[in-house]
PDB file of N, CA and C in Angstrom:
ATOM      1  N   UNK A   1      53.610 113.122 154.327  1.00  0.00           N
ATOM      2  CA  UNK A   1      54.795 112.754 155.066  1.00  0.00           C
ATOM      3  C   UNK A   1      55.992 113.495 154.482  1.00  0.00           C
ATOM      4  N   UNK A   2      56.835 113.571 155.395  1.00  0.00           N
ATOM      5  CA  UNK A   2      58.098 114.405 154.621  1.00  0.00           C
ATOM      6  C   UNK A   2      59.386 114.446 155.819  1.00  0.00           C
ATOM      7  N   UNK A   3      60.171 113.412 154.776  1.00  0.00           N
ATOM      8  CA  UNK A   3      61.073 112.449 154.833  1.00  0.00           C
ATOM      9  C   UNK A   3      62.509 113.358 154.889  1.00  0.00           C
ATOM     10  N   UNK A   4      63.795 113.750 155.721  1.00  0.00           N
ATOM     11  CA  UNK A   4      65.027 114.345 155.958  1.00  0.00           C
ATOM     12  C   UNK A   4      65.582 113.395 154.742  1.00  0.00           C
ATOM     13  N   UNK A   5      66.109 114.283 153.833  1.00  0.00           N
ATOM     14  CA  UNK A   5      67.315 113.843 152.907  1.00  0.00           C
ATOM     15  C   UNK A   5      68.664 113.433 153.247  1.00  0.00           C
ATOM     16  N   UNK A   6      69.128 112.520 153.477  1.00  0.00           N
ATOM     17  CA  UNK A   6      70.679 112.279 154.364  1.00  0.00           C
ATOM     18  C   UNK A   6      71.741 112.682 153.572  1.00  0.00           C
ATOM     19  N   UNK A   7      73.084 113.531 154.056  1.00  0.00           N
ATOM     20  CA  UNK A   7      73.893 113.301 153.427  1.00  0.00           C
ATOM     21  C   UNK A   7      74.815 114.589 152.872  1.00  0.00           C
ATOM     22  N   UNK A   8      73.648 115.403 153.174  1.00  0.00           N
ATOM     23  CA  UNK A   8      74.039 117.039 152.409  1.00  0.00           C
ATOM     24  C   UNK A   8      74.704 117.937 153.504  1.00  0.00           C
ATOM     25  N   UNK A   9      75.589 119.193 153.151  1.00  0.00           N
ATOM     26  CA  UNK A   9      76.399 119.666 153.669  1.00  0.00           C
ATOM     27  C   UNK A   9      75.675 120.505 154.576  1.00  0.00           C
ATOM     28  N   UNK A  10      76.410 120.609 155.646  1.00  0.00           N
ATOM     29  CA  UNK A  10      75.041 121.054 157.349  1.00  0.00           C
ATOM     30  C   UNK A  10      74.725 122.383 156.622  1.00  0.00           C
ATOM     31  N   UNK A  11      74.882 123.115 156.009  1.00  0.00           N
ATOM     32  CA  UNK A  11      73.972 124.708 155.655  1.00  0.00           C
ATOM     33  C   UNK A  11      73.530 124.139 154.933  1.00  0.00           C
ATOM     34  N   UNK A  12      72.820 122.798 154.480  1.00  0.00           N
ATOM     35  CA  UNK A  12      71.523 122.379 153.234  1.00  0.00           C
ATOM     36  C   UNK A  12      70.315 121.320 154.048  1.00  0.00           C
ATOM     37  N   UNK A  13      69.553 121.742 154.167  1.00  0.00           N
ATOM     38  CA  UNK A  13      68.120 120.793 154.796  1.00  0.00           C
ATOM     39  C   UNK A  13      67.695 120.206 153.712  1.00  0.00           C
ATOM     40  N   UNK A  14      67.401 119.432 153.121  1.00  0.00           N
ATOM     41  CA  UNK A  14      66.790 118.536 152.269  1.00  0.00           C
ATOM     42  C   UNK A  14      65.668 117.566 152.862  1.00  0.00           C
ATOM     43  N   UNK A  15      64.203 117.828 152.445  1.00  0.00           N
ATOM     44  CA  UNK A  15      63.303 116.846 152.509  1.00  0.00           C
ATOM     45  C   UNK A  15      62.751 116.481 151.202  1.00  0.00           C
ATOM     46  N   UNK A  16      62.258 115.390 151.643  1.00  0.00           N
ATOM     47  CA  UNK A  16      61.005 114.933 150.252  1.00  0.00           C
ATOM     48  C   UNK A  16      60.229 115.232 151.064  1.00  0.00           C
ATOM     49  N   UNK A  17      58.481 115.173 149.971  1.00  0.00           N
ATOM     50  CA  UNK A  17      57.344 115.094 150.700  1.00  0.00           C
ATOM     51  C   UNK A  17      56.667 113.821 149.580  1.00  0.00           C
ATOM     52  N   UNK A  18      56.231 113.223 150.353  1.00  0.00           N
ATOM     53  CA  UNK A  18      55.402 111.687 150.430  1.00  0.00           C
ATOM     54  C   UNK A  18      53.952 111.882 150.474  1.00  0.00           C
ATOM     55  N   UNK A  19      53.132 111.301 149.559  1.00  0.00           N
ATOM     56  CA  UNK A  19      51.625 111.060 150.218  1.00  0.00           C
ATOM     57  C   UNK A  19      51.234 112.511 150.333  1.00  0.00           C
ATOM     58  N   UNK A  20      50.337 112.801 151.383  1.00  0.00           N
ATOM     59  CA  UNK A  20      50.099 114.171 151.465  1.00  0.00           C
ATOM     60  C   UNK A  20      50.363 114.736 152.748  1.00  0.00           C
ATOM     61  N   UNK A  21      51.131 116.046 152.317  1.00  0.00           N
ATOM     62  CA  UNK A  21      52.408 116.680 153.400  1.00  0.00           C
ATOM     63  C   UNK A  21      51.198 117.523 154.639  1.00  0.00           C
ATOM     64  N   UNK A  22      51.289 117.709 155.455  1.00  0.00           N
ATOM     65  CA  UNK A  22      50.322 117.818 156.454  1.00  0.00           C
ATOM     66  C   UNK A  22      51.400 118.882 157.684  1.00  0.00           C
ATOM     67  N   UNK A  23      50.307 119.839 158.306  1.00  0.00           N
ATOM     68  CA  UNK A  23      50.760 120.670 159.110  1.00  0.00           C
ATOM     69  C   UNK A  23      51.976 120.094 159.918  1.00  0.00           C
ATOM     70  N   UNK A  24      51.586 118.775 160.817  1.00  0.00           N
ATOM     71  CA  UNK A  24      52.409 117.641 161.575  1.00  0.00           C
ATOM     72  C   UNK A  24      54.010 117.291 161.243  1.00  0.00           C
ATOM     73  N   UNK A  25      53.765 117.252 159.559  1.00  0.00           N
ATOM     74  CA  UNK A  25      54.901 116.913 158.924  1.00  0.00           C
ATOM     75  C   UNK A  25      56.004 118.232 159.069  1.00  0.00           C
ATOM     76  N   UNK A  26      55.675 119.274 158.805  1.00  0.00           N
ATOM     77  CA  UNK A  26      56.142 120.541 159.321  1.00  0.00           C
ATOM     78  C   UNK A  26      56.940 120.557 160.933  1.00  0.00           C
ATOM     79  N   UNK A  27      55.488 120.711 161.508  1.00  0.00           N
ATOM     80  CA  UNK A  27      56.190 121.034 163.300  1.00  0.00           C
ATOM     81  C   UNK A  27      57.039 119.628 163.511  1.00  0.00           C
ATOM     82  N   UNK A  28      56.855 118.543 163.194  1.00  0.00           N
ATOM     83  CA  UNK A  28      57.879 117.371 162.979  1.00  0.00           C
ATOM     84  C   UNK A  28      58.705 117.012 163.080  1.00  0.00           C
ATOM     85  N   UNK A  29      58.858 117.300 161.501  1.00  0.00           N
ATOM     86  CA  UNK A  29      60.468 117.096 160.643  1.00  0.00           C
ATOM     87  C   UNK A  29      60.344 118.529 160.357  1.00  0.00           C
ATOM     88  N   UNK A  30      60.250 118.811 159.644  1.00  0.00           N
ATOM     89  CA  UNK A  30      60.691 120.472 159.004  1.00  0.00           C
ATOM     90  C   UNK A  30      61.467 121.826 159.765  1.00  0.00           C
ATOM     91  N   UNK A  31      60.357 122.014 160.805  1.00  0.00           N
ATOM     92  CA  UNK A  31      60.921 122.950 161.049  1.00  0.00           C
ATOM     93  C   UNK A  31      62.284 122.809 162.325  1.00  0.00           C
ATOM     94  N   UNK A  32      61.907 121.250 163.101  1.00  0.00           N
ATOM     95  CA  UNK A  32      63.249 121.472 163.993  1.00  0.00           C
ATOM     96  C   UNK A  32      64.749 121.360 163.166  1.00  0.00           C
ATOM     97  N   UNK A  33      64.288 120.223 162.034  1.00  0.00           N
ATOM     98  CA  UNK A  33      65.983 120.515 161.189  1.00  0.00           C
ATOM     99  C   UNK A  33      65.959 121.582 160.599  1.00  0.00           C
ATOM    100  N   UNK A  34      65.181 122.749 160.264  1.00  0.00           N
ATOM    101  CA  UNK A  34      65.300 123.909 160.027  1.00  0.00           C
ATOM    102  C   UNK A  34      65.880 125.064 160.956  1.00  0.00           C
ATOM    103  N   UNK A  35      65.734 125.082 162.201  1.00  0.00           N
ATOM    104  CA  UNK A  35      66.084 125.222 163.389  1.00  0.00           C
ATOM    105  C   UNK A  35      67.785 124.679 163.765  1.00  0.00           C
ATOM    106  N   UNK A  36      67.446 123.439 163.793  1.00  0.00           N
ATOM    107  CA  UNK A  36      69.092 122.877 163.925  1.00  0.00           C
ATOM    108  C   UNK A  36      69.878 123.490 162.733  1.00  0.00           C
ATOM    109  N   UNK A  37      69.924 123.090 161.755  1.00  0.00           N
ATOM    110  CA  UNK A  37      70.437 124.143 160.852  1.00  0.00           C
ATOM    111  C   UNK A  37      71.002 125.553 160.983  1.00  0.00           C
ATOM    112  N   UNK A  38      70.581 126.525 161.532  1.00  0.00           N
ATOM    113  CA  UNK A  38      69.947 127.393 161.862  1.00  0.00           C
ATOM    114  C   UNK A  38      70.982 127.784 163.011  1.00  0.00           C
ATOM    115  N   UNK A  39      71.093 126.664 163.785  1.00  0.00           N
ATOM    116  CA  UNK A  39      71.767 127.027 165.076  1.00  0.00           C
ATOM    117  C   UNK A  39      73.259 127.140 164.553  1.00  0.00           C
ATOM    118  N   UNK A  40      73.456 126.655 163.564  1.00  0.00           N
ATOM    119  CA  UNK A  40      75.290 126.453 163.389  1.00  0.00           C
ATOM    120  C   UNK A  40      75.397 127.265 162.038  1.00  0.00           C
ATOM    121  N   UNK A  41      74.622 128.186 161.603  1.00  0.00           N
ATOM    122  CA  UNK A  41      75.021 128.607 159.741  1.00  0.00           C
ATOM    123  C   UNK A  41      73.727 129.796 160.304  1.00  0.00           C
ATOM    124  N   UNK A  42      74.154 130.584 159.585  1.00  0.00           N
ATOM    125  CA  UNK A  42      74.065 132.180 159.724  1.00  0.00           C
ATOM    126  C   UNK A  42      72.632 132.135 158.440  1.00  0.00           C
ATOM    127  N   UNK A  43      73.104 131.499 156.952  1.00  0.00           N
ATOM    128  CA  UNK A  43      72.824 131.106 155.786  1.00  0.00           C
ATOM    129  C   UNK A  43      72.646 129.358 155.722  1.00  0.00           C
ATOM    130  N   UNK A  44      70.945 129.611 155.693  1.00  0.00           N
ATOM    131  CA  UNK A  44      70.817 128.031 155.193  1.00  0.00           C
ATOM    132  C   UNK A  44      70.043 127.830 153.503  1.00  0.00           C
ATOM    133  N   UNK A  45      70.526 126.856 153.183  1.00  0.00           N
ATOM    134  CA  UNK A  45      69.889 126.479 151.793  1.00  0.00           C
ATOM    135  C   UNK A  45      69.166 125.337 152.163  1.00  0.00           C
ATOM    136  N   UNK A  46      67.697 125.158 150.810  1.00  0.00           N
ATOM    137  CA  UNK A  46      66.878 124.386 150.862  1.00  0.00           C
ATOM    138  C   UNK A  46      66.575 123.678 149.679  1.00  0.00           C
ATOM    139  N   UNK A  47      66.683 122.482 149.755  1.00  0.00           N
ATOM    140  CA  UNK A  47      66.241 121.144 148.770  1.00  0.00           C
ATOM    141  C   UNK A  47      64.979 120.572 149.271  1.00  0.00           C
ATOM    142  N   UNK A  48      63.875 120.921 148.244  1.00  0.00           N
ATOM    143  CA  UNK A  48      62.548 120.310 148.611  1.00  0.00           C
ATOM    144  C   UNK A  48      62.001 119.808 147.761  1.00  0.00           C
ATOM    145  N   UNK A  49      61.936 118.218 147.466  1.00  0.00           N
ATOM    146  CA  UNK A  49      61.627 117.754 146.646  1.00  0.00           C
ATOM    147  C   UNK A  49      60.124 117.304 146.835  1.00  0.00           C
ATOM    148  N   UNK A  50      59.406 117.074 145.685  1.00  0.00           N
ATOM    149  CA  UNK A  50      57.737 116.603 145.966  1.00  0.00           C
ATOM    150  C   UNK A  50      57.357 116.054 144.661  1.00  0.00           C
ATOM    151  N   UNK A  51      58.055 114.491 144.766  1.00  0.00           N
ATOM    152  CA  UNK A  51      58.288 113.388 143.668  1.00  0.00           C
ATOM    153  C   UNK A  51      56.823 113.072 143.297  1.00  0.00           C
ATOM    154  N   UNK A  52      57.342 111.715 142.401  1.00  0.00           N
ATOM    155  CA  UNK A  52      56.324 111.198 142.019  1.00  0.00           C
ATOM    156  C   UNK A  52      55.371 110.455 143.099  1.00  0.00           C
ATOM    157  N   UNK A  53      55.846 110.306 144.338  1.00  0.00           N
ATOM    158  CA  UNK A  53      54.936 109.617 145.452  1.00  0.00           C
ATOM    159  C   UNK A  53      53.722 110.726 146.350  1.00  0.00           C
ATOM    160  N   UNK A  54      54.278 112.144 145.680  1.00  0.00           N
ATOM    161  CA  UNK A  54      53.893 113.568 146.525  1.00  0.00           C
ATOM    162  C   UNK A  54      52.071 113.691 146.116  1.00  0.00           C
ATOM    163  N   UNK A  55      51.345 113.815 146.756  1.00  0.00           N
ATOM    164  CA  UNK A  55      49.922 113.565 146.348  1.00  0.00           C
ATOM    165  C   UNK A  55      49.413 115.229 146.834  1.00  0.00           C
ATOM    166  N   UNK A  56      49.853 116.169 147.197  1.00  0.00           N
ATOM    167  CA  UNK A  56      49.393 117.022 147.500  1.00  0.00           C
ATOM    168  C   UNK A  56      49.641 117.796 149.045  1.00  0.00           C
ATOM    169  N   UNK A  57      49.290 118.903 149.273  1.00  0.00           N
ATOM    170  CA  UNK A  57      49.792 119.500 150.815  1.00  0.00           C
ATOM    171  C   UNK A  57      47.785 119.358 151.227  1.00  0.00           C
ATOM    172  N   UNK A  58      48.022 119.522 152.710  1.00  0.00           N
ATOM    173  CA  UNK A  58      46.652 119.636 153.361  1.00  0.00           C
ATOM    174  C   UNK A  58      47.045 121.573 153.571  1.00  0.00           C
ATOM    175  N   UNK A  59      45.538 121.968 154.066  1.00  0.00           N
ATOM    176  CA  UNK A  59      45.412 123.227 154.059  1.00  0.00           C
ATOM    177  C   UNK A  59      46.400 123.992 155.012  1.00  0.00           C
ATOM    178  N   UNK A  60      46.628 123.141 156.114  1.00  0.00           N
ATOM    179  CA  UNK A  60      47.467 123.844 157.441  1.00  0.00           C
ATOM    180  C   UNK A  60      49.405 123.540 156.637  1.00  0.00           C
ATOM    181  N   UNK A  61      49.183 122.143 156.329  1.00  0.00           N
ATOM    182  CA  UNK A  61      50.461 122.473 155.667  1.00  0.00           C
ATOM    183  C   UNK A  61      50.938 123.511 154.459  1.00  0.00           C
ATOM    184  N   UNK A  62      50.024 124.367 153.874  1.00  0.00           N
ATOM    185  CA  UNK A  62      50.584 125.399 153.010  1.00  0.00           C
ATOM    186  C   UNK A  62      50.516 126.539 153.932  1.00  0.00           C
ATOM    187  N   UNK A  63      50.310 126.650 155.003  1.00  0.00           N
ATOM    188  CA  UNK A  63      50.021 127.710 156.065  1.00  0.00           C
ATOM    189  C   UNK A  63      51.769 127.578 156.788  1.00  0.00           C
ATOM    190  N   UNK A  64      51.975 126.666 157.044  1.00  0.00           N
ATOM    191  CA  UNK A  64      53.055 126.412 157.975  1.00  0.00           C
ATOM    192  C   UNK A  64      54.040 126.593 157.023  1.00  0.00           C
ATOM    193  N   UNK A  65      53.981 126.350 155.277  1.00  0.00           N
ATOM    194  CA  UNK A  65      54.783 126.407 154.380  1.00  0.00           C
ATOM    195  C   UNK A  65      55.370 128.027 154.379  1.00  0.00           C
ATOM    196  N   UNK A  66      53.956 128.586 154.343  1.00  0.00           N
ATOM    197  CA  UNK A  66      54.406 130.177 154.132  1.00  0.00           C
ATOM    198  C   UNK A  66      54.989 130.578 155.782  1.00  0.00           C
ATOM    199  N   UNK A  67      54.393 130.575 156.708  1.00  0.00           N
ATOM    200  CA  UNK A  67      54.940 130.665 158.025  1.00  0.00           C
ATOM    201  C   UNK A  67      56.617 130.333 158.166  1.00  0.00           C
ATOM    202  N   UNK A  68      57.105 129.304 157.423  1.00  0.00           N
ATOM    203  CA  UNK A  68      58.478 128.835 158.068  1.00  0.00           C
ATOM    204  C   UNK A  68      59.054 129.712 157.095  1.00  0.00           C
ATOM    205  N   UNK A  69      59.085 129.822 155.810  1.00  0.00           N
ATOM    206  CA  UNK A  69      59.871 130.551 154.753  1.00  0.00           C
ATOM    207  C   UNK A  69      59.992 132.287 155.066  1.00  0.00           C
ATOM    208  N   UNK A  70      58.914 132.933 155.685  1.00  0.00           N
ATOM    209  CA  UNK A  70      58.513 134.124 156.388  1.00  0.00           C
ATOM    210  C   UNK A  70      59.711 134.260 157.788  1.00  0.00           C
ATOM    211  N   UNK A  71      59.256 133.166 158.324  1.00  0.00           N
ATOM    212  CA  UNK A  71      59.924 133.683 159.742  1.00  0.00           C
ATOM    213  C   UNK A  71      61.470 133.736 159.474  1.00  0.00           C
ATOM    214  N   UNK A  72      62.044 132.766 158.843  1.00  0.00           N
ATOM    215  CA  UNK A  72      63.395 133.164 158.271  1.00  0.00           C
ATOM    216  C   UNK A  72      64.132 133.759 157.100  1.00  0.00           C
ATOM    217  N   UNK A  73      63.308 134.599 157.190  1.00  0.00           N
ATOM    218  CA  UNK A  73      63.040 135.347 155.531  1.00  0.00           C
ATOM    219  C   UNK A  73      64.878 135.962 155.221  1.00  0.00           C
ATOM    220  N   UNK A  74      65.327 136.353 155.974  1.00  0.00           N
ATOM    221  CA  UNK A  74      67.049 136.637 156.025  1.00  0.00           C
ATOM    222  C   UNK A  74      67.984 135.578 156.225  1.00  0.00           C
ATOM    223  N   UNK A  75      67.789 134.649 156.168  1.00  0.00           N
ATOM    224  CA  UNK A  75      68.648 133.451 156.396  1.00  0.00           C
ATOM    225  C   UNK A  75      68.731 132.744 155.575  1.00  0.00           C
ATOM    226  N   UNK A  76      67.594 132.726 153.898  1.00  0.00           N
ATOM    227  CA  UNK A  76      67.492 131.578 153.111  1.00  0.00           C
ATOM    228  C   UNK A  76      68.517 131.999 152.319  1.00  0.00           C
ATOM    229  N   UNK A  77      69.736 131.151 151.483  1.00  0.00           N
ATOM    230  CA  UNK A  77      70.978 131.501 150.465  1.00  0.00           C
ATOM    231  C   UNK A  77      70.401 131.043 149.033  1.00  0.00           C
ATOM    232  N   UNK A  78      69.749 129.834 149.354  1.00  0.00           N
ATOM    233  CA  UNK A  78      69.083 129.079 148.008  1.00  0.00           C
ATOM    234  C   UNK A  78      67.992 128.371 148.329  1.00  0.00           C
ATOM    235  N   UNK A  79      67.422 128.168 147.277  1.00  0.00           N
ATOM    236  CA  UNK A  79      65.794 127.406 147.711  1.00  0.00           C
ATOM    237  C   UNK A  79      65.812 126.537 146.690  1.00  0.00           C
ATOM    238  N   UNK A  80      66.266 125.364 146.248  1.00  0.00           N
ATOM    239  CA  UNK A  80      65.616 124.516 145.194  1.00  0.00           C
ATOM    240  C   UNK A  80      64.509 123.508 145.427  1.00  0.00           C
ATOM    241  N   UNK A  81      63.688 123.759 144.583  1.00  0.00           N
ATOM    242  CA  UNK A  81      62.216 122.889 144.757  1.00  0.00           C
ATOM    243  C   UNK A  81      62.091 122.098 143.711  1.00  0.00           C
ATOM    244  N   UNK A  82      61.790 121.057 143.543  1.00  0.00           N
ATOM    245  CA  UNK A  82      61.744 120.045 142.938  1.00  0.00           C
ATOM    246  C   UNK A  82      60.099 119.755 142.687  1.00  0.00           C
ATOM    247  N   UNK A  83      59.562 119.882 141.579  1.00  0.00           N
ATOM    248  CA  UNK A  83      57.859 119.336 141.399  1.00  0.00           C
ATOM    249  C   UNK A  83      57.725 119.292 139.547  1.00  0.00           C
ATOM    250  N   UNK A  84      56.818 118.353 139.758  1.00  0.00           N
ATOM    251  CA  UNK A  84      56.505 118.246 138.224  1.00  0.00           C
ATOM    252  C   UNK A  84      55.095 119.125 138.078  1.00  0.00           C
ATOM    253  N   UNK A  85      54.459 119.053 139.285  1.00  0.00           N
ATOM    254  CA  UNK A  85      53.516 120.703 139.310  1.00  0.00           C
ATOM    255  C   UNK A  85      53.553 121.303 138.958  1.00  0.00           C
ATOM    256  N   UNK A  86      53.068 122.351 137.919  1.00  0.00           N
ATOM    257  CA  UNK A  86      53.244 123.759 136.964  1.00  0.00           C
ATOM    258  C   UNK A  86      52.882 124.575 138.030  1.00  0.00           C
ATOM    259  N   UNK A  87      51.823 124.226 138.883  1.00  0.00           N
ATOM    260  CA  UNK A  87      51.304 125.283 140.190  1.00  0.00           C
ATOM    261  C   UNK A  87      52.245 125.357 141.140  1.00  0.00           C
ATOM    262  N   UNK A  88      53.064 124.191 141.537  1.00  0.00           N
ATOM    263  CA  UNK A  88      53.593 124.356 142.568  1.00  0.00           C
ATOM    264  C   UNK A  88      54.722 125.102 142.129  1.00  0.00           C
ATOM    265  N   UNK A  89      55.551 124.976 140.722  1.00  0.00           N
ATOM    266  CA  UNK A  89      56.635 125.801 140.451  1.00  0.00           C
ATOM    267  C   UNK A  89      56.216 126.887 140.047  1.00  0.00           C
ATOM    268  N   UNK A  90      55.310 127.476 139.661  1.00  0.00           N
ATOM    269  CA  UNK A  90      55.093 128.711 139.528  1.00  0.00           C
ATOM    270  C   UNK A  90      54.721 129.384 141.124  1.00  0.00           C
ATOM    271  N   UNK A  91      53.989 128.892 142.169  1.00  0.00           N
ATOM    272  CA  UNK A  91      54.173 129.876 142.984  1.00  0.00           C
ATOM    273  C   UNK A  91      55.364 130.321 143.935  1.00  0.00           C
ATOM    274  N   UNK A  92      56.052 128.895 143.635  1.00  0.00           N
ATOM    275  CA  UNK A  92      57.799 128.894 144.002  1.00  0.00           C
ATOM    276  C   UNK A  92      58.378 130.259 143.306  1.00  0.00           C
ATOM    277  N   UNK A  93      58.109 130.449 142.092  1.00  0.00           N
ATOM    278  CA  UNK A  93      58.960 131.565 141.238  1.00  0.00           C
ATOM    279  C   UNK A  93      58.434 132.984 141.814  1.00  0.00           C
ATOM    280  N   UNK A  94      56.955 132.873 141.491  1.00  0.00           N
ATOM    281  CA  UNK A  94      56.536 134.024 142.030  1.00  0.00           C
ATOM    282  C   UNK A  94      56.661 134.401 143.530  1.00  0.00           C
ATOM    283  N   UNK A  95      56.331 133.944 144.129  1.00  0.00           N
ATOM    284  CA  UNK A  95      56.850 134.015 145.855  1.00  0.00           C
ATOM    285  C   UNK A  95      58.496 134.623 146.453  1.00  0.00           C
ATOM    286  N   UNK A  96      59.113 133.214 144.957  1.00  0.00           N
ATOM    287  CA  UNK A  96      60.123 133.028 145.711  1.00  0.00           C
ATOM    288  C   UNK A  96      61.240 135.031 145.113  1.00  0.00           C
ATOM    289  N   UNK A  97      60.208 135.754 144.459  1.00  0.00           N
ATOM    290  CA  UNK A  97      60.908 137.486 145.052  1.00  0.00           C
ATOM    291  C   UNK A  97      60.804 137.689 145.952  1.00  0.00           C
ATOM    292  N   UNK A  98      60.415 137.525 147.022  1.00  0.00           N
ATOM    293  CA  UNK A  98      60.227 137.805 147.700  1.00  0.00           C
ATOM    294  C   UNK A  98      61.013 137.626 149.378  1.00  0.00           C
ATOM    295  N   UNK A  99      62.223 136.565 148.959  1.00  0.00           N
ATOM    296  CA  UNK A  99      63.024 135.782 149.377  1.00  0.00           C
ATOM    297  C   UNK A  99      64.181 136.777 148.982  1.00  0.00           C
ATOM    298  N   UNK A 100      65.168 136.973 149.958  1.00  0.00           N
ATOM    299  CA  UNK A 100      66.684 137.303 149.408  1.00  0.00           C
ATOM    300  C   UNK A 100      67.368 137.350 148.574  1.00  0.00           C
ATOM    301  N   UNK A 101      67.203 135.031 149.171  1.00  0.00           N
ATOM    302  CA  UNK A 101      68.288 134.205 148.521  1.00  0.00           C
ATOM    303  C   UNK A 101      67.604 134.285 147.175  1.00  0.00           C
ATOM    304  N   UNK A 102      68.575 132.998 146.977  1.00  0.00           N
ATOM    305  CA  UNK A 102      68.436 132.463 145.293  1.00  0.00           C
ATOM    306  C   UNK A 102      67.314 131.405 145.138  1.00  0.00           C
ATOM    307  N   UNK A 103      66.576 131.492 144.139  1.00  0.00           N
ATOM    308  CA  UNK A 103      65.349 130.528 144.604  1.00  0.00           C
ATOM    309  C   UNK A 103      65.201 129.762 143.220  1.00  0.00           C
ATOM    310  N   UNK A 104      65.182 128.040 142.521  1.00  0.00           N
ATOM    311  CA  UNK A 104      65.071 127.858 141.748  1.00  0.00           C
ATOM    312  C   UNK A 104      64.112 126.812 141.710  1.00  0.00           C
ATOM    313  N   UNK A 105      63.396 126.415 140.641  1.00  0.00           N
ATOM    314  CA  UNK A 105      62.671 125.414 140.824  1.00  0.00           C
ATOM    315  C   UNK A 105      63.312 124.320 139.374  1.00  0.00           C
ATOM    316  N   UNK A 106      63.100 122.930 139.551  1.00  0.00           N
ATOM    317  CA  UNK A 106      63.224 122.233 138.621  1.00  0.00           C
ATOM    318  C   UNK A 106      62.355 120.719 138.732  1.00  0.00           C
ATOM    319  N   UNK A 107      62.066 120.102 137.968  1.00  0.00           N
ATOM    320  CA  UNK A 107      60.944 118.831 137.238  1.00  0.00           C
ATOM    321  C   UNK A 107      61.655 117.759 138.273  1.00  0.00           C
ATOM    322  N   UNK A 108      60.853 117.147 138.243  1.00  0.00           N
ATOM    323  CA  UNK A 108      62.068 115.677 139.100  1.00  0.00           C
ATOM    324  C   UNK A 108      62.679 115.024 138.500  1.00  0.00           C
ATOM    325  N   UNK A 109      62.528 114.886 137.268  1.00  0.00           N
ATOM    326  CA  UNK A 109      63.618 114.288 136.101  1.00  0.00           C
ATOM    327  C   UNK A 109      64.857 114.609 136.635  1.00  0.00           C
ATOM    328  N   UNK A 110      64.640 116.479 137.026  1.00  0.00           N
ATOM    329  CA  UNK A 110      66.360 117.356 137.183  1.00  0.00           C
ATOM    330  C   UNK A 110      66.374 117.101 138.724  1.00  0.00           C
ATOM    331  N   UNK A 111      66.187 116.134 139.329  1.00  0.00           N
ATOM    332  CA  UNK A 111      66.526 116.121 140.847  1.00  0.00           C
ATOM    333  C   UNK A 111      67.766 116.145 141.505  1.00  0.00           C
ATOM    334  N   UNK A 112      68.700 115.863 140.359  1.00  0.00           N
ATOM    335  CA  UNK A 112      69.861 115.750 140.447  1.00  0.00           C
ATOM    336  C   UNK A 112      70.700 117.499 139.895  1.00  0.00           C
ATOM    337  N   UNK A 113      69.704 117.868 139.123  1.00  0.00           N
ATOM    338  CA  UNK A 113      70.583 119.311 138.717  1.00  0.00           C
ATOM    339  C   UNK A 113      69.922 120.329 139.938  1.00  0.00           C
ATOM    340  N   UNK A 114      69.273 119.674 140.884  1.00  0.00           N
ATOM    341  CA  UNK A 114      68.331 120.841 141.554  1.00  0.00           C
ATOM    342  C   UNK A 114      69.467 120.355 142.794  1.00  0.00           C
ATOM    343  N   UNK A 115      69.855 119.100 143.274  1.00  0.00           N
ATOM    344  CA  UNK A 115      70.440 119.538 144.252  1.00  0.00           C
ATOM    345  C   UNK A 115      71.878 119.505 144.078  1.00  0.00           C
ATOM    346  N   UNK A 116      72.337 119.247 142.973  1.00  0.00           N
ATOM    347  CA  UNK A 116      73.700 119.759 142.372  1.00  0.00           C
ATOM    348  C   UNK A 116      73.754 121.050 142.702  1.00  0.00           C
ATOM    349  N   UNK A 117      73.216 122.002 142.335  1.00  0.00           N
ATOM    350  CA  UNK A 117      72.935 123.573 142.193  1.00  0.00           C
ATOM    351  C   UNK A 117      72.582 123.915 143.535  1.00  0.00           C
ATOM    352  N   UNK A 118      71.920 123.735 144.574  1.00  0.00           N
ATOM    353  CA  UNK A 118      71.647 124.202 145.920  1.00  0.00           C
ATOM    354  C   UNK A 118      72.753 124.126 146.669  1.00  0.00           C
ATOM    355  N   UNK A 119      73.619 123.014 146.092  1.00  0.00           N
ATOM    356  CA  UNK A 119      74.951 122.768 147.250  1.00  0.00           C
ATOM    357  C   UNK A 119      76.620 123.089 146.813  1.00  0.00           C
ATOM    358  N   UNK A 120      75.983 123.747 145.110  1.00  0.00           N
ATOM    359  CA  UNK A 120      76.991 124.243 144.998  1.00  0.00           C
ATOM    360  C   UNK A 120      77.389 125.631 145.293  1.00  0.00           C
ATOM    361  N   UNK A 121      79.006 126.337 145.687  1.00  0.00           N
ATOM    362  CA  UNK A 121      79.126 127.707 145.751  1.00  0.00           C
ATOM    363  C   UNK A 121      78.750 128.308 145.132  1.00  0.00           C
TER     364      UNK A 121
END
């Protein structure tokens, strides 16, 4: 499952992911507020957190993961990812050359320095 973060400034999408994040959760939630976003900011930033409730992605959801980050490959400003995963932040780092923007990852302890930092100038 993967839950819209309320609250953040319209060029920042913020989700959690819950349980285990699934293709659905994507075409969903993800990509239309990625989209809406999108429609009003030239430059969007991303807060993606995958807490302690996060149990894992299904196979189509790491497909749709790379698919959405691809198709707007000129539009991302910042990427902060949030995981206590060593796998999941390392392929964030490595990947994330491949990205423009600015791409950081941090522990969920720092959930607060990860989206401090995505929404700041």
């Amino acid at each position: 499952m993967i839950d819209l973060i309320p609250g953040l400034p319209d060029n920042v999408v913020g989700f959690v992911g819950k349980g285990e994040v699934t293709s659905d959760d994507y075409s969903d939630t993800l990509i239309p507020a990625v989209e809406a976003a999108l429609a009003d900011n030239d430059k969007i930033r991303l807060l993606y957190v995958l807490g302690k409730d996060f149990t894992g992605f299904s196979g189509g959801a790491m497909f749709e993961d790379g698919k959405v980050g691809m198709a707007h490959l000129g539009h991302w400003e910042k990427m902060a990812v949030v995981a206590d995963e060593k796998w999941i932040r390392t392929a964030v780092e490595v990947f994330g050359y491949l990205i423009p923007g600015r791409v950081k990852t941090f522990t969920v302890d720092h959930e607060a320095d990860a989206s401090e930092w995505v929404t700041a100038d």
